[in-house]
Structure formats: C-alpha cells, structure tokens
C-alpha atoms as a PDB file:
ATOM      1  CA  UNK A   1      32.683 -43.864 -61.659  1.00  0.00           C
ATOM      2  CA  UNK A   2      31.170 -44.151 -58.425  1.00  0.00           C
ATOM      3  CA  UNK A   3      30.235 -41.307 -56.139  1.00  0.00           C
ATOM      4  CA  UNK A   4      28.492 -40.914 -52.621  1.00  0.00           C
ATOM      5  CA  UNK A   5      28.470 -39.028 -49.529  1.00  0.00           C
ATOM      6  CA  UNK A   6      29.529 -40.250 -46.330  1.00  0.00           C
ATOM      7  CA  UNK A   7      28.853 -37.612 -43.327  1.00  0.00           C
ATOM      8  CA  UNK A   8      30.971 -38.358 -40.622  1.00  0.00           C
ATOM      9  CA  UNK A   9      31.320 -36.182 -36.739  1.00  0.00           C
ATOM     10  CA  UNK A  10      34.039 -33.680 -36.193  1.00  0.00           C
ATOM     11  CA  UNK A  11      35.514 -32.928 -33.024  1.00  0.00           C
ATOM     12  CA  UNK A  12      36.776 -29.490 -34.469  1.00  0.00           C
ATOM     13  CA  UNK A  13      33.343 -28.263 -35.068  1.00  0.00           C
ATOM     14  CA  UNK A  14      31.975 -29.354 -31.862  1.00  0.00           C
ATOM     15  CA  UNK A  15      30.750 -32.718 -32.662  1.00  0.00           C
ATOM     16  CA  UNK A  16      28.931 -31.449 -36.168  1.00  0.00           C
ATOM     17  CA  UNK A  17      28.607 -33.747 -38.875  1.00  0.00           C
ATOM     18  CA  UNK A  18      30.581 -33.417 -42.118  1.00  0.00           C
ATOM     19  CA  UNK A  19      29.796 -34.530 -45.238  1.00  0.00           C
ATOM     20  CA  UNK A  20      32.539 -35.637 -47.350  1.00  0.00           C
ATOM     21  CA  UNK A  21      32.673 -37.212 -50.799  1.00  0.00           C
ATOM     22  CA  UNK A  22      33.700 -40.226 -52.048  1.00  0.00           C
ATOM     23  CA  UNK A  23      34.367 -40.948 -55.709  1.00  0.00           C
ATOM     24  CA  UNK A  24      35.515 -44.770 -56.795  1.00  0.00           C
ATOM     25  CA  UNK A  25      36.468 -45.613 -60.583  1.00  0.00           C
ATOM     26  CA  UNK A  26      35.869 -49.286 -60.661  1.00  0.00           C
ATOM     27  CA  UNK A  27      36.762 -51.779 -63.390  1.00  0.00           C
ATOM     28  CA  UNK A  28      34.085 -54.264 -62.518  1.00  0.00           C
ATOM     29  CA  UNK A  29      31.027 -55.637 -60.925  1.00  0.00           C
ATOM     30  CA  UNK A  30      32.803 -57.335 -57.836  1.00  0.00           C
ATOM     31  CA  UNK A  31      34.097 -54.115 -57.305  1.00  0.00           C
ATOM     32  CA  UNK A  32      30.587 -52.453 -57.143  1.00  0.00           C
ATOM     33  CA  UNK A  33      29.813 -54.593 -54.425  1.00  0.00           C
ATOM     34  CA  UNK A  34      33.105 -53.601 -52.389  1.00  0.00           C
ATOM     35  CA  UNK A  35      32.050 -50.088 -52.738  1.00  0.00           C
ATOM     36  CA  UNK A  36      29.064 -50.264 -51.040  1.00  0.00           C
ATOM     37  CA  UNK A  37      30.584 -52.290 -48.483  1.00  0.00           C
ATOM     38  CA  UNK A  38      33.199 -49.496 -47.873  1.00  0.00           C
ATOM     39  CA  UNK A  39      30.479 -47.206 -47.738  1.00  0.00           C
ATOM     40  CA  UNK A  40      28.211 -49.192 -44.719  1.00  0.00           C
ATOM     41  CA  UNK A  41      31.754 -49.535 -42.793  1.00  0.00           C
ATOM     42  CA  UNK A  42      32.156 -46.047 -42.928  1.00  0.00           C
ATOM     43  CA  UNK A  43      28.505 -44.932 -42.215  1.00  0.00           C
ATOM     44  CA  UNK A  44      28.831 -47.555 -38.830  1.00  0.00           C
ATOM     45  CA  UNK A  45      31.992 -45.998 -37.800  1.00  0.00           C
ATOM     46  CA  UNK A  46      30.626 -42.669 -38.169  1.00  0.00           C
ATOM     47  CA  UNK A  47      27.299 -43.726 -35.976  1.00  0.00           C
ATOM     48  CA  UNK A  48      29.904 -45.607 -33.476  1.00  0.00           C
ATOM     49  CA  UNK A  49      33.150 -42.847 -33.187  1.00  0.00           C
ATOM     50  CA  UNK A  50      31.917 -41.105 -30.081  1.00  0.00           C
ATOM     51  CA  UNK A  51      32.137 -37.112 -30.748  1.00  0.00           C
ATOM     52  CA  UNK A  52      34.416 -34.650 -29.020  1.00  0.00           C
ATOM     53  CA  UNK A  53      31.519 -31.658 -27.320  1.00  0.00           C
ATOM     54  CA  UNK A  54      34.254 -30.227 -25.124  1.00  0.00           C
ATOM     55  CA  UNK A  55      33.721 -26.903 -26.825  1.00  0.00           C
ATOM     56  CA  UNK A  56      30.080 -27.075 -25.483  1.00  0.00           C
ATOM     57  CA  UNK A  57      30.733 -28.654 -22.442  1.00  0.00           C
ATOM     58  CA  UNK A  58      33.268 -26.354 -21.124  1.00  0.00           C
ATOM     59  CA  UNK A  59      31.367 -23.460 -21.427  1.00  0.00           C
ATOM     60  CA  UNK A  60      28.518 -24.660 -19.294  1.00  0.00           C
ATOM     61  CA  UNK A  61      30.975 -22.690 -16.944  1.00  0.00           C
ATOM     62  CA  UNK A  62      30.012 -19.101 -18.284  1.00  0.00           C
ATOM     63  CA  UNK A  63      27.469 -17.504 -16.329  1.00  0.00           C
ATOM     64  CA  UNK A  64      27.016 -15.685 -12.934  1.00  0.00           C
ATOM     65  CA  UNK A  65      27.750 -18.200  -9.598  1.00  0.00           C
ATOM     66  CA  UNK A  66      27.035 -17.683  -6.036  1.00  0.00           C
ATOM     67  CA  UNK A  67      29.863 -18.138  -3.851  1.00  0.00           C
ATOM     68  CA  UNK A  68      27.731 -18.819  -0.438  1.00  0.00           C
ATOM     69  CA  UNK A  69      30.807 -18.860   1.466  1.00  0.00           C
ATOM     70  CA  UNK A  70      31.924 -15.657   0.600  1.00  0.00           C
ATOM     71  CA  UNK A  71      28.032 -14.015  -0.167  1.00  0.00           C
ATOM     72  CA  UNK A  72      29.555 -13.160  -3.148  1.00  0.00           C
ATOM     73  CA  UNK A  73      28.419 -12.834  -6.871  1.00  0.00           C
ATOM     74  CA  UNK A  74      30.953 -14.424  -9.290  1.00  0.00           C
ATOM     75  CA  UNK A  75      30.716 -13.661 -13.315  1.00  0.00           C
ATOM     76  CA  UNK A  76      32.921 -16.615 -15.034  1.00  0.00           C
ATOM     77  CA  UNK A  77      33.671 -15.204 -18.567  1.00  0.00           C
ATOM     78  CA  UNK A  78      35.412 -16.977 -21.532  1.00  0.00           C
ATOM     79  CA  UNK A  79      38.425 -15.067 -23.270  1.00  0.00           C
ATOM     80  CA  UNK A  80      39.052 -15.100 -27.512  1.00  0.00           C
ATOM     81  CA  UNK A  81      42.143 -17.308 -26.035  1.00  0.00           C
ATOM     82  CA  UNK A  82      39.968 -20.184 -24.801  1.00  0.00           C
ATOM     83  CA  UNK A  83      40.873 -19.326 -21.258  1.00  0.00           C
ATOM     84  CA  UNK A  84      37.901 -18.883 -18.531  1.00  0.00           C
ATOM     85  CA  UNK A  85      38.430 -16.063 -15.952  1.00  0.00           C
ATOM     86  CA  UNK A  86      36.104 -15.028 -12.740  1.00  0.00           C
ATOM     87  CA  UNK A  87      35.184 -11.752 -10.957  1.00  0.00           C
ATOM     88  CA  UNK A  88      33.506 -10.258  -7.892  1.00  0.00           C
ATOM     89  CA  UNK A  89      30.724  -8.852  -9.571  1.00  0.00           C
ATOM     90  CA  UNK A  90      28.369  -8.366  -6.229  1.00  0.00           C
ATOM     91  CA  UNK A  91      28.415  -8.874  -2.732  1.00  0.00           C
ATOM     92  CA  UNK A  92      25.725  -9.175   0.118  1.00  0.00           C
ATOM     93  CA  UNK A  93      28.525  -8.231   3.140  1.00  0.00           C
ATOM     94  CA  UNK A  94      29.374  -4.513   2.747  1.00  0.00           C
ATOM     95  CA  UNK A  95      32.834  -4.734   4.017  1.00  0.00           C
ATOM     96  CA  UNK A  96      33.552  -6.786   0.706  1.00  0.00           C
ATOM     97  CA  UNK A  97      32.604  -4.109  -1.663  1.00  0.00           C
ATOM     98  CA  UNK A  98      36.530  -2.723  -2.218  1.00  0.00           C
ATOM     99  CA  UNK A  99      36.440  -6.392  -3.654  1.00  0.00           C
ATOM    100  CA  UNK A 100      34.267  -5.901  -6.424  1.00  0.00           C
ATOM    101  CA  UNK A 101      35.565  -6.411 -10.049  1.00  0.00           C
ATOM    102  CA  UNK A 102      38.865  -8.465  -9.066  1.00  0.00           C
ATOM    103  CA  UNK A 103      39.749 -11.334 -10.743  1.00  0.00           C
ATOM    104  CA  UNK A 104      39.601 -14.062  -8.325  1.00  0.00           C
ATOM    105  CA  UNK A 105      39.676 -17.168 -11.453  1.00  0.00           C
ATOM    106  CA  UNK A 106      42.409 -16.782 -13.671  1.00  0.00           C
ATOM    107  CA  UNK A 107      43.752 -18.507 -16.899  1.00  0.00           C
ATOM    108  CA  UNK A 108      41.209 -21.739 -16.384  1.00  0.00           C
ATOM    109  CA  UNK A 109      41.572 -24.160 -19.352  1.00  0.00           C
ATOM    110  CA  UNK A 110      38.470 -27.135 -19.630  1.00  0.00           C
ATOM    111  CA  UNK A 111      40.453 -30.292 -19.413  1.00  0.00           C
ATOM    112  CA  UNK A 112      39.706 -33.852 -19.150  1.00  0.00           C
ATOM    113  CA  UNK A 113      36.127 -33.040 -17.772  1.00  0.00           C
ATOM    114  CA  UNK A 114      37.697 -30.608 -15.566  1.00  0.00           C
ATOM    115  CA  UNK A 115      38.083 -26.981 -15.316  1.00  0.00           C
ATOM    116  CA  UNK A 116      42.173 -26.247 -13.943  1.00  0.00           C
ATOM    117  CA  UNK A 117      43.342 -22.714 -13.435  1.00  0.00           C
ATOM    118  CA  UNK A 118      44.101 -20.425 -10.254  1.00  0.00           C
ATOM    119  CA  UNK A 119      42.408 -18.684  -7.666  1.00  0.00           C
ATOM    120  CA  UNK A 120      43.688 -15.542  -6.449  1.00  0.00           C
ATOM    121  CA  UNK A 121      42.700 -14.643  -2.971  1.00  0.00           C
ATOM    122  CA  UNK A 122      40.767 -11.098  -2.915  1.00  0.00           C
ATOM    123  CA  UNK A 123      42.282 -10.181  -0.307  1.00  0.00           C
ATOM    124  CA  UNK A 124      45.928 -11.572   0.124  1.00  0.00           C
ATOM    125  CA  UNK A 125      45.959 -11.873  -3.268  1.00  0.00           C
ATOM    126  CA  UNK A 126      47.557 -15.300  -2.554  1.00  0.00           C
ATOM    127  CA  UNK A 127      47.660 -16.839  -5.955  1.00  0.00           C
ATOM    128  CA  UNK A 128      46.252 -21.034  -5.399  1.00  0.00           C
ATOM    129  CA  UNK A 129      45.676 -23.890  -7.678  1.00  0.00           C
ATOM    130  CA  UNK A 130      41.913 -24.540  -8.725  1.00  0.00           C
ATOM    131  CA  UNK A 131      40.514 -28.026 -10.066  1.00  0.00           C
ATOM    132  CA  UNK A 132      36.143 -27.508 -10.996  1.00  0.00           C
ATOM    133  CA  UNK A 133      33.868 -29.736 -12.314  1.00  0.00           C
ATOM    134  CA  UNK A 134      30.336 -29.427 -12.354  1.00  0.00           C
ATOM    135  CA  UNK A 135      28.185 -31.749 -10.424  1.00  0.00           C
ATOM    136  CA  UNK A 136      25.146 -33.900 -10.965  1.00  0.00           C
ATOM    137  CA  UNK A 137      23.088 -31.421  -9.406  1.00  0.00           C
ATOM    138  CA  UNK A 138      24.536 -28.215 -11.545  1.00  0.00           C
ATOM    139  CA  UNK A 139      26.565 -26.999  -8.838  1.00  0.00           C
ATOM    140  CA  UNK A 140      30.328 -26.208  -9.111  1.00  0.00           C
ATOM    141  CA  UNK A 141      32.643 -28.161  -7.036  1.00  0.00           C
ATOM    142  CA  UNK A 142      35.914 -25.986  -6.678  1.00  0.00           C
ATOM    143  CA  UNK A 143      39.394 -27.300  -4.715  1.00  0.00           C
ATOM    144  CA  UNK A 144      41.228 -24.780  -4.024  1.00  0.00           C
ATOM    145  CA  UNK A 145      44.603 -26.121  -3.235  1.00  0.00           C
ATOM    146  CA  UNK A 146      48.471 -25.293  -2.527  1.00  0.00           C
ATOM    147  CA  UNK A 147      50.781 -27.967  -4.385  1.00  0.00           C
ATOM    148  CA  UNK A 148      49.177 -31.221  -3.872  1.00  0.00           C
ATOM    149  CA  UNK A 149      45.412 -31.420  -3.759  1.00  0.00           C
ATOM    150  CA  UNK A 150      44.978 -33.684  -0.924  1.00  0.00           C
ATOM    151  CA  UNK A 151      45.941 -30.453   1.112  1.00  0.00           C
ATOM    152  CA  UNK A 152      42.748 -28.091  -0.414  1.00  0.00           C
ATOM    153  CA  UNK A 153      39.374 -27.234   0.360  1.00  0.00           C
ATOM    154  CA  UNK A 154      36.788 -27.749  -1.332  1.00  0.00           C
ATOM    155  CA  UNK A 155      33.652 -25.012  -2.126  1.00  0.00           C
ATOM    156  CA  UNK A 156      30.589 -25.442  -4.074  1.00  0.00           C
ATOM    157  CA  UNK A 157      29.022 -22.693  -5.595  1.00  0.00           C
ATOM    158  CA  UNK A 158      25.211 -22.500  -7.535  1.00  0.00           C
ATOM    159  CA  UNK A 159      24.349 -21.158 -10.673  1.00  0.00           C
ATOM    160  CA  UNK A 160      21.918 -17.957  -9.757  1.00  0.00           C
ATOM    161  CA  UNK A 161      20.893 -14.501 -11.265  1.00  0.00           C
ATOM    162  CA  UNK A 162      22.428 -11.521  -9.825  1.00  0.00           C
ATOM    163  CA  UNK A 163      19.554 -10.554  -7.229  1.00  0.00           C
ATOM    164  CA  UNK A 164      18.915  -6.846  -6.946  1.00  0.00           C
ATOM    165  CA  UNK A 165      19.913  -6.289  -2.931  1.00  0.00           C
ATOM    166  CA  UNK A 166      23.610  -6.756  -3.475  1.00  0.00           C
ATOM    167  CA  UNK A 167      26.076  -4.801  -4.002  1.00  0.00           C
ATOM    168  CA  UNK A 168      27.373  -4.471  -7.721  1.00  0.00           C
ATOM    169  CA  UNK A 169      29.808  -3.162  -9.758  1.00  0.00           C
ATOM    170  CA  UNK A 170      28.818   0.167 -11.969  1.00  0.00           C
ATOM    171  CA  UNK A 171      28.975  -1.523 -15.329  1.00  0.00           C
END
C-alpha cells in the first residue's frame, strides 16, 4: 500500500489549496513506477488549473465611493445572500441631504468580471440597469442603462474616506 498527498486549488474556498489523499494497493514494481507518475500528473495539473478568486475579487467593491457627479458619498455593502447593495451615506450639496441613507445599488451579483444589478434614481426613484467593473486605475466604471446598454451613461466613481465636511447620516 501506497499513500501520498496531493494538494490541489479549490474554487469553493477561494482559490485555497486542499490536500487530499491518495492511497494505491499495488501488486508490483511496474506499478510503483505508475504511481508516482500519477502523482507528478496530478501535482502539474494542480500548479497549471488556474484558480477561481471571484469571492475575493468581487468584494474589492465594498467600501465607501465618491460619486463626483452627484458630490455624493456612496457605502457599497455585501449582504449574507452574496448580493452587493449601495447607499447615500454623505453629501457635499445640502439640497441632497433628504437623500441620505437610500439605496441607490440594489441586488448587484459579481459576474464574469463584472458587477450587474440596478440603480435606483434618488430622486425619481426610476429603477435602471447597472453593469461595474473596476478599472486599471481603481476607479469604478458604472453604465447606467435602460434596456440595451448602448443607450446608458457611463460614471466613474473613486475609492475615498468619508471626509468630515459632508453631510452624513446619524449612524
């Protein structure tokens, strides 16, 4: 009897490496030999099988953006459920205060590389389709679109600390 290890990547555990055991009752030599053969194939697939970090990636998104189009603070926040939601947590224009704590990001899901959920507008509370990914630069790149996303707009929005002039929620 023949037993070694052979720690391969798990995409359900967020790319971290398992170890699982192999046992091999062989009847001769030769077979020996085919053992540890098995065993380098499987160590080379496990270097080569590229591992599934969406669960890391797609929380880059948490955190508090600035929306500079709006001068307004949102907090993105992940949900038990996996889903992403945003709201007004500050705001530089005092006319935008009776804004503060909506949702305005609702039900976003990290797929393919993308963020896709809706954007409900603060005001009209127009409900849109969103599409976000997160540029080179760490900025987020948000379409906001109706139906097809060739008619959207696009807004980019920065990663930042909630500064101490704005106007804020009472947490």
């Amino acid at each position: 009897m023949l037993n070694f290890t052979v720690t391969l990547p798990c995409s359900s555990t967020g790319g971290n490496k398992i170890p699982y055991l192999v046992s091999v009752k062989m009847k001769s030599r030769m077979g020996i030999s085919k053992v540890y053969g098995l065993g380098l194939l499987l160590f080379i697939v496990g270097l080569i099988v590229p591992v599934n970090d969406a669960g890391a990636v797609s929380d880059n998104l948490v955190g508090v953006w600035y929306f500079p189009y709006k001068k307004a603070y949102i907090e993105i926040s992940k949900s038990p459920s996996s889903h992403y939601t945003g709201r007004i947590i500050g705001v530089t224009d005092k006319s935008y205060i009776p804004y503060l704590n909506q949702v305005v990001m609702d039900g976003v899901q990290y797929q393919k590389g993308n963020w896709e959920g809706t954007f409900v507008h603060p005001i009209q509370r127009t409900r849109f389709d969103l599409s976000m990914n997160i540029s080179k630069s760490g900025q987020i790149e948000a379409l906001i679109y109706k139906g097809h996303r060739l008619i959207g707009r696009t807004f980019d929005m920065q990663r930042r600390e909630l500064p101490g002039d704005v106007y804020v929620i009472n947490r």
